[in-house]
N, C-alpha and C. Protein backbone atom coordinates (compact mmCIF):
# COMPACT_ATOMS: atom_id res chain seq x y z
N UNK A 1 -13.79 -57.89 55.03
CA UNK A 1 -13.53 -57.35 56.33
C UNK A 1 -13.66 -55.82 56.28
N UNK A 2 -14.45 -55.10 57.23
CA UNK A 2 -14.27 -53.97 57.14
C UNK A 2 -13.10 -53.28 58.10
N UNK A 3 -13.09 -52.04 57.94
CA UNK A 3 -11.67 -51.35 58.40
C UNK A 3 -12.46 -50.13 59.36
N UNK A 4 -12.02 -50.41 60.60
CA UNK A 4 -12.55 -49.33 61.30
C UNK A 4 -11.63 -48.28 62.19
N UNK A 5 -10.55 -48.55 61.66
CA UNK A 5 -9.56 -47.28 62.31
C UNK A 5 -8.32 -47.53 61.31
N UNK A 6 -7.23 -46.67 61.62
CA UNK A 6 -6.12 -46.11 60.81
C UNK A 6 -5.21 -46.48 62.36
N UNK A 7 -4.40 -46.81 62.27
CA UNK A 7 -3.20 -47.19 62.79
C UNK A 7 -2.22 -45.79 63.33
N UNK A 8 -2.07 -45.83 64.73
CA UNK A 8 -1.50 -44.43 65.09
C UNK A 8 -0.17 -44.31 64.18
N UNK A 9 0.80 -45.27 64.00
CA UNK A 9 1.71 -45.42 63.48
C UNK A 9 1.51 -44.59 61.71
N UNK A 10 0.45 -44.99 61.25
CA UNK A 10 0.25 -44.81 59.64
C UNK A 10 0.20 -43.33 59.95
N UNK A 11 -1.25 -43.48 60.63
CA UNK A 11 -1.39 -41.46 61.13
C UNK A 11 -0.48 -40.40 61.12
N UNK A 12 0.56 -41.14 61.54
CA UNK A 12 1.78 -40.08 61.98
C UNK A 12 2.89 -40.43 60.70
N UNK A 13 2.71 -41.70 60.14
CA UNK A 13 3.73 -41.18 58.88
C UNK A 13 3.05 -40.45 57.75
N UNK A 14 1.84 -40.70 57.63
CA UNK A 14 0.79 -40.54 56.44
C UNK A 14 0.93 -38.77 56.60
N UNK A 15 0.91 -38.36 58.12
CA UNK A 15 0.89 -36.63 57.92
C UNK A 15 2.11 -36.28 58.38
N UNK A 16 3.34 -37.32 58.12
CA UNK A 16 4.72 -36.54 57.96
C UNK A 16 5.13 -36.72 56.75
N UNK A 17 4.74 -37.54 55.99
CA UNK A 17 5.37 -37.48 54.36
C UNK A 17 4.61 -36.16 53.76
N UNK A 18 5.74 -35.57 53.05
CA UNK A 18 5.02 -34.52 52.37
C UNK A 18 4.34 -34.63 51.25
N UNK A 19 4.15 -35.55 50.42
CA UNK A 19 3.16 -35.62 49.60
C UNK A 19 3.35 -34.62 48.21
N UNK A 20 4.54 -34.47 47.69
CA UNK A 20 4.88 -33.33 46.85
C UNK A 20 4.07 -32.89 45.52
N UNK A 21 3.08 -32.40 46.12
CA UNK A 21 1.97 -31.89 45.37
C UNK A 21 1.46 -33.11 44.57
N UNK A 22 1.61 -34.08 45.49
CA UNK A 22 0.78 -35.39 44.13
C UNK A 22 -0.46 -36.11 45.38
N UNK A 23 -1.77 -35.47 45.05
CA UNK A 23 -2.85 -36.21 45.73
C UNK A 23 -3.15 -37.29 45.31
N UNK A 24 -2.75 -37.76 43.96
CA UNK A 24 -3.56 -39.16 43.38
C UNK A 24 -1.82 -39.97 44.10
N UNK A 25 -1.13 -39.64 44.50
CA UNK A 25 -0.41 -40.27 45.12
C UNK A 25 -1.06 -40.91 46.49
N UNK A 26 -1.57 -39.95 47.35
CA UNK A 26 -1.71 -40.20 48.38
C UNK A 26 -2.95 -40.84 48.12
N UNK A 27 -3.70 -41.28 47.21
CA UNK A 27 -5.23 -41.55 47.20
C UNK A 27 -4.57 -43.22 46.87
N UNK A 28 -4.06 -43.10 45.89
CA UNK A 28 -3.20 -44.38 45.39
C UNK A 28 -2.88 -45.00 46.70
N UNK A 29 -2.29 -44.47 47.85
CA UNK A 29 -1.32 -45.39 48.86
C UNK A 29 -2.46 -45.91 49.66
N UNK A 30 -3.46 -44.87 49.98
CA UNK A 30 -4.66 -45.16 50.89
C UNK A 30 -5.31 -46.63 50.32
N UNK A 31 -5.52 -46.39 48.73
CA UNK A 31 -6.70 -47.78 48.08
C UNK A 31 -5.75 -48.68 48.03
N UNK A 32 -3.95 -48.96 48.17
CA UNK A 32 -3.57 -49.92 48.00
C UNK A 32 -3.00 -50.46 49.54
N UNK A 33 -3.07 -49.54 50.55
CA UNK A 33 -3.40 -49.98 51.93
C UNK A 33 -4.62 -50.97 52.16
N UNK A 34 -5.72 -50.15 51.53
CA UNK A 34 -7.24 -50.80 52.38
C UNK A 34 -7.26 -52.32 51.42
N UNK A 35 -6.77 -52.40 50.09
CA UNK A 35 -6.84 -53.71 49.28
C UNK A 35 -6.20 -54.83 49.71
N UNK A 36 -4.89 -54.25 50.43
CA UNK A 36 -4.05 -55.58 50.89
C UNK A 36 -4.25 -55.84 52.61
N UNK A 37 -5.21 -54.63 53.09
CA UNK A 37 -5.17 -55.05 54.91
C UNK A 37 -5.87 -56.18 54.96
N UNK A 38 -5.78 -56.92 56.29
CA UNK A 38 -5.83 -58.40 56.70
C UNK A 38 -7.08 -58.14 57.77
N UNK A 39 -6.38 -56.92 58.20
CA UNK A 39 -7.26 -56.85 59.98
C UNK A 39 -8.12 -55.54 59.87
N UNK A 40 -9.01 -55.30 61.11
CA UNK A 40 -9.77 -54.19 60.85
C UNK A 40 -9.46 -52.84 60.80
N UNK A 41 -7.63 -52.85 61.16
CA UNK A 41 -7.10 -51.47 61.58
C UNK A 41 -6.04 -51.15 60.07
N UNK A 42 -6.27 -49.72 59.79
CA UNK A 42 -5.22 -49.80 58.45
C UNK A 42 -3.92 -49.50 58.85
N UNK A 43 -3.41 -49.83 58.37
CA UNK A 43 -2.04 -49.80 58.33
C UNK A 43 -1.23 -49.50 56.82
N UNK A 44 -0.87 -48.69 56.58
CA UNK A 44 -0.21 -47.73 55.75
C UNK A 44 1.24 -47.77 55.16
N UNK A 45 1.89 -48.56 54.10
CA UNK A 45 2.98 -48.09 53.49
C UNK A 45 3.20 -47.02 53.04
N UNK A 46 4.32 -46.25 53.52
CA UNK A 46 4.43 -45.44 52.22
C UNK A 46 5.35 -45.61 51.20
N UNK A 47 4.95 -44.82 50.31
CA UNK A 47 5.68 -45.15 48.80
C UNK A 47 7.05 -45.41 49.20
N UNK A 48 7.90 -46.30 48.22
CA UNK A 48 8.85 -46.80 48.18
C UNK A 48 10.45 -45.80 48.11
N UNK A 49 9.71 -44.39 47.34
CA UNK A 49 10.89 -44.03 46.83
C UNK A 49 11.13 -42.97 47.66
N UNK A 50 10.47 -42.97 48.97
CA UNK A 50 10.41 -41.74 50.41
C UNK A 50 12.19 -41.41 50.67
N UNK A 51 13.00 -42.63 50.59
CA UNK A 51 14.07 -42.73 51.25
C UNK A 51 14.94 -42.00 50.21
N UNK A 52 14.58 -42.02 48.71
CA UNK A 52 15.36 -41.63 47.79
C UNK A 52 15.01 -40.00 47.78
N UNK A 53 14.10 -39.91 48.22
CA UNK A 53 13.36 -38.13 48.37
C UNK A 53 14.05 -37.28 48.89
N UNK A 54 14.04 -37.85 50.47
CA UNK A 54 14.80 -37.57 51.62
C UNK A 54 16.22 -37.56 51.27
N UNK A 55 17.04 -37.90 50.48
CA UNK A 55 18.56 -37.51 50.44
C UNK A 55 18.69 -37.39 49.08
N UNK A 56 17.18 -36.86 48.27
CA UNK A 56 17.26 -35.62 47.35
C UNK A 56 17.51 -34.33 47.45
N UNK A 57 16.81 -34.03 48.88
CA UNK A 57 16.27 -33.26 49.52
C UNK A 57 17.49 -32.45 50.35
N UNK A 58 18.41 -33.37 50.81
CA UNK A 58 18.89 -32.63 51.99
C UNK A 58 19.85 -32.22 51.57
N UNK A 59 20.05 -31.07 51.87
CA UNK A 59 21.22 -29.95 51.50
C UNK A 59 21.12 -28.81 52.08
N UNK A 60 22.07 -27.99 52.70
CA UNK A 60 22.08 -26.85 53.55
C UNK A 60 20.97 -26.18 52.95
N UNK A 61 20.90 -25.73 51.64
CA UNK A 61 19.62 -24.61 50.79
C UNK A 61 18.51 -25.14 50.38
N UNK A 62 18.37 -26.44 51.02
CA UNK A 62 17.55 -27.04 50.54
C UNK A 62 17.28 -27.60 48.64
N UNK A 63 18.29 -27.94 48.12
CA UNK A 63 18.39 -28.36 46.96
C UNK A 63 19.75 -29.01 46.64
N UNK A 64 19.56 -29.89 45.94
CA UNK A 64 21.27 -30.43 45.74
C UNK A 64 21.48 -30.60 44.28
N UNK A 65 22.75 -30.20 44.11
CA UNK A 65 23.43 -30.21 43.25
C UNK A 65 24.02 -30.89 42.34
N UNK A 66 23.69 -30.85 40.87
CA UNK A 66 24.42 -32.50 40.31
C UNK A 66 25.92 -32.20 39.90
N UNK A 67 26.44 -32.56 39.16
CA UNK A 67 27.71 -32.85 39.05
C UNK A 67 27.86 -31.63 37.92
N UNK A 68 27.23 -31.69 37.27
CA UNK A 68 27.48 -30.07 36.04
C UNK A 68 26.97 -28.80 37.17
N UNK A 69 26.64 -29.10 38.21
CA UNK A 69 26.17 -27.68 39.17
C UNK A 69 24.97 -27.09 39.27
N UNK A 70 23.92 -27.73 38.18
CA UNK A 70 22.64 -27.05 38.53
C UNK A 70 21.92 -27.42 39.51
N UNK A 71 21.11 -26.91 39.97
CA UNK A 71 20.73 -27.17 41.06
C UNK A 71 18.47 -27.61 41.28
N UNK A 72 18.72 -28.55 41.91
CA UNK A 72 17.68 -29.32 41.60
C UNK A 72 16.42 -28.98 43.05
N UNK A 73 15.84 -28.14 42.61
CA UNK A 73 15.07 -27.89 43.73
C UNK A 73 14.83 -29.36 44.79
N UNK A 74 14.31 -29.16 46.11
CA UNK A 74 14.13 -30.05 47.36
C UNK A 74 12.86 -30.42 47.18
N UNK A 75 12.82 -31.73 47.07
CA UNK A 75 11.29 -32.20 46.62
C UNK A 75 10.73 -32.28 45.53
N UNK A 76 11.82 -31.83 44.29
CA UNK A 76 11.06 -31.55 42.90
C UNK A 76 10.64 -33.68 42.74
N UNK A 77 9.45 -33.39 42.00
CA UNK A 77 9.03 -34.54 41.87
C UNK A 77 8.57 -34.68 40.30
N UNK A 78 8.61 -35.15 39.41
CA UNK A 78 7.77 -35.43 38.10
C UNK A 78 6.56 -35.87 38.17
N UNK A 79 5.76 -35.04 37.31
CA UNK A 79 4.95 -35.17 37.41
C UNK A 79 4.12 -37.15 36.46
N UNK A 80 3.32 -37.89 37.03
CA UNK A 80 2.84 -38.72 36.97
C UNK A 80 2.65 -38.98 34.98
N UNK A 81 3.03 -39.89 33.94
CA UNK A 81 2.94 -39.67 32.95
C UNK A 81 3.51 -38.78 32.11
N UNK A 82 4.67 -38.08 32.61
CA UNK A 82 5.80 -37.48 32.14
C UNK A 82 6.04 -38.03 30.75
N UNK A 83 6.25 -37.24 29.65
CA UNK A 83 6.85 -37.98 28.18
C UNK A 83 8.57 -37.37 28.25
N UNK A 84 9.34 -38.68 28.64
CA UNK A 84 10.77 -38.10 28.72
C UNK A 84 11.63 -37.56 27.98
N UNK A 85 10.71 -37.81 26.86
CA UNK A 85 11.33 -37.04 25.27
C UNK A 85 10.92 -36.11 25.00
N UNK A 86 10.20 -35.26 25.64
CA UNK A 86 9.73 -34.11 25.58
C UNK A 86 10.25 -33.62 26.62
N UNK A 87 10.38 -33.99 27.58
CA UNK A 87 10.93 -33.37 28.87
C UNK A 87 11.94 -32.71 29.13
N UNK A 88 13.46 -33.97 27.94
CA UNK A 88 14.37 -33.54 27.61
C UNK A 88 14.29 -32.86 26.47
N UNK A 89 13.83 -32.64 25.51
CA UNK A 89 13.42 -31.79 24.15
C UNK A 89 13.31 -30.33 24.87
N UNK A 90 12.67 -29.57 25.77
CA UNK A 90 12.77 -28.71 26.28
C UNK A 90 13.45 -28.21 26.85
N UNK A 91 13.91 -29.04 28.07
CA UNK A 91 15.45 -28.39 28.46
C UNK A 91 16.83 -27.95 27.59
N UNK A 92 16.55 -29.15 26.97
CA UNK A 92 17.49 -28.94 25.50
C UNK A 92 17.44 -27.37 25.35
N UNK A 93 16.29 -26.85 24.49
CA UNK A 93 15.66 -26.26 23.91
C UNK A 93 16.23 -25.25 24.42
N UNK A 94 15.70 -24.75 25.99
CA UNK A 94 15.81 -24.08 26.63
C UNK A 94 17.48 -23.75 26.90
N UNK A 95 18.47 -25.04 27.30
CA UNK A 95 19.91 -24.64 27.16
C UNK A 95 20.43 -23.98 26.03
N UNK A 96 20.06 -24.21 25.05
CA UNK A 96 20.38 -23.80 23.32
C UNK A 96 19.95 -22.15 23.35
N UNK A 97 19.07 -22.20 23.89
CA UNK A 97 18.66 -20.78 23.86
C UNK A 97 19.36 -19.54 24.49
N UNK A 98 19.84 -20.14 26.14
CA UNK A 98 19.83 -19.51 27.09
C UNK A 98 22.03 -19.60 26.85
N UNK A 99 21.86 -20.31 26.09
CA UNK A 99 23.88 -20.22 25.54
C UNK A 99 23.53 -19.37 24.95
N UNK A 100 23.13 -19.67 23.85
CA UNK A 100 22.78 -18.34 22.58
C UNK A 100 22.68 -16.59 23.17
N UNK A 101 21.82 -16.69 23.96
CA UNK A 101 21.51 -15.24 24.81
C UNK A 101 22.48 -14.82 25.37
N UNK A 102 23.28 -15.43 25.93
CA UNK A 102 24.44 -15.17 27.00
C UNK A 102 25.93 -14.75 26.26
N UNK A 103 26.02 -15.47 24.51
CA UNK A 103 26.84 -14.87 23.97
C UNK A 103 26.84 -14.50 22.67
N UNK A 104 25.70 -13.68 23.10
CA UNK A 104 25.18 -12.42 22.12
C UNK A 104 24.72 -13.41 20.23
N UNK A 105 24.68 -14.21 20.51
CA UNK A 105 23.99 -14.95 19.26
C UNK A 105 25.69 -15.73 18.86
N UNK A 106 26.82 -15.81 19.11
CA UNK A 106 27.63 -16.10 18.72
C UNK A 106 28.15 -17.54 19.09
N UNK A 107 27.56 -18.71 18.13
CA UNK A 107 27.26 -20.01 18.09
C UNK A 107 28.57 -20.89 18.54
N UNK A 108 29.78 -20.60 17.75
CA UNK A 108 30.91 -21.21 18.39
C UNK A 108 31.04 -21.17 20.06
N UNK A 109 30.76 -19.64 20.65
CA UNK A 109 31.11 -19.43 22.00
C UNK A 109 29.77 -20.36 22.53
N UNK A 110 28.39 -20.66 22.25
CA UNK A 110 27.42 -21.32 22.98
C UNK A 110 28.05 -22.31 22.88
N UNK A 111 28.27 -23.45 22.01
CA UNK A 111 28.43 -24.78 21.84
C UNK A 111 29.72 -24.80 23.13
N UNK A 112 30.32 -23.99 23.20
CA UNK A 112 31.56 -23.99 24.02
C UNK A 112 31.13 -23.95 25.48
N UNK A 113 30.17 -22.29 25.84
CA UNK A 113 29.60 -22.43 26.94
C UNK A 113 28.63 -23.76 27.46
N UNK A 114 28.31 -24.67 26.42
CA UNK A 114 27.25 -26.02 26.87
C UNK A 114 28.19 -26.89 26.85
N UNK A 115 29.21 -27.02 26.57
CA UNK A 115 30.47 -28.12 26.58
C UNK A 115 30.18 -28.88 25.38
N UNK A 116 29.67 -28.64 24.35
CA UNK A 116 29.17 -29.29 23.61
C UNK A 116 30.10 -29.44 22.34
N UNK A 117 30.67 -29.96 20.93
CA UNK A 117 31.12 -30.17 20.14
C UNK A 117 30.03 -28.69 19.25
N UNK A 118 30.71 -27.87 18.14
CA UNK A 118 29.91 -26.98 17.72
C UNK A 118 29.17 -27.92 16.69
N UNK A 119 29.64 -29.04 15.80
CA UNK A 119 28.67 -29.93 15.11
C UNK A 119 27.45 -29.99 15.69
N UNK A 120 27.44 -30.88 17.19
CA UNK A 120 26.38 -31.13 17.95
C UNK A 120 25.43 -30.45 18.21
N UNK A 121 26.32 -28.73 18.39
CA UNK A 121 26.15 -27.41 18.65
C UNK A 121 24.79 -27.07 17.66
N UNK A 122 25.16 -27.34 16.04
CA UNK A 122 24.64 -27.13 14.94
C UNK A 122 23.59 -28.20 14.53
N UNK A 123 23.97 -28.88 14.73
CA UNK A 123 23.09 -30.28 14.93
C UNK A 123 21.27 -30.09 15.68
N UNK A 124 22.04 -29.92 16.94
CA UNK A 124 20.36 -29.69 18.14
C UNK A 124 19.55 -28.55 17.74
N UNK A 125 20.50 -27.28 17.09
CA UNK A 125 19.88 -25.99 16.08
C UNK A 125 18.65 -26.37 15.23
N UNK A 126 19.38 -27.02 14.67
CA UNK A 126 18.82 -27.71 13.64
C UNK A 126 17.29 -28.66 14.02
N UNK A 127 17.79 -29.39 14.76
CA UNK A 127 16.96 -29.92 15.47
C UNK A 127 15.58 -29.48 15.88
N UNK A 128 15.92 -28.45 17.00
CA UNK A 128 15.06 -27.70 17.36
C UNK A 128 14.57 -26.26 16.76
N UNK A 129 14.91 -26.45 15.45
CA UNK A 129 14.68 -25.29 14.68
C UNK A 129 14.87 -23.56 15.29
N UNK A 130 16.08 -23.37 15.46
CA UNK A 130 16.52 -22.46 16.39
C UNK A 130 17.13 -21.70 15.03
């Protein structure tokens, strides 16, 4: 069957979802629209996890906050093929560092400022060759 129009309905969600910098997203929703339509008009899901976005998203500054207080930009999305052990290996990395800087190289006070046990403290050092 061929497809000869787009559905006003799709139209208008397809250019209200923002699409957070992921085009093979939106290319993805289009080829798995046109694979499963029935009739000649497309008609458009969008991705599943829109609803979880949207009350990622909403917060007076536009970012919300987790429970330790950092703050998670509005719309941040991962990127497609993410390695989560690297993902977290860096932040790590990056907290270890950014304790360290803040009290003047003095390891007991970081492990303290990260809430961390100073073993653990000495441990992720180690780890990450710090």
């Amino acid at each position: 069957m061929r497809i000869h129009g787009l559905a006003a309905a799709s139209l208008e969600a397809l250019t209200g979802y923002d699409w957070p910098g992921n085009v093979r997203q939106l290319e993805n929703t289009i080829e798995r629209a046109v694979a499963l339509e029935s009739t000649n008009e497309l008609h458009v899901e969008l991705p599943a996890e829109r609803p979880k976005a949207r009350a990622a998203a909403a917060g007076a500054d536009g970012a919300s906050t987790t429970t330790t207080g950092m703050s998670i930009p509005a719309g941040a999305v991962l990127p497609e093929g993410v390695n989560m052990e690297h993902y977290v290996a860096d932040i790590e990395r990056s907290l270890l560092q950014a304790a360290l800087s803040q009290t003047n190289g003095v390891q007991v006070r970081a492990a303290d400022v990260l809430g961390v046990s100073y073993r653990s403290f000495r441990h992720l050092m180690k780890k990450y060759e710090l």
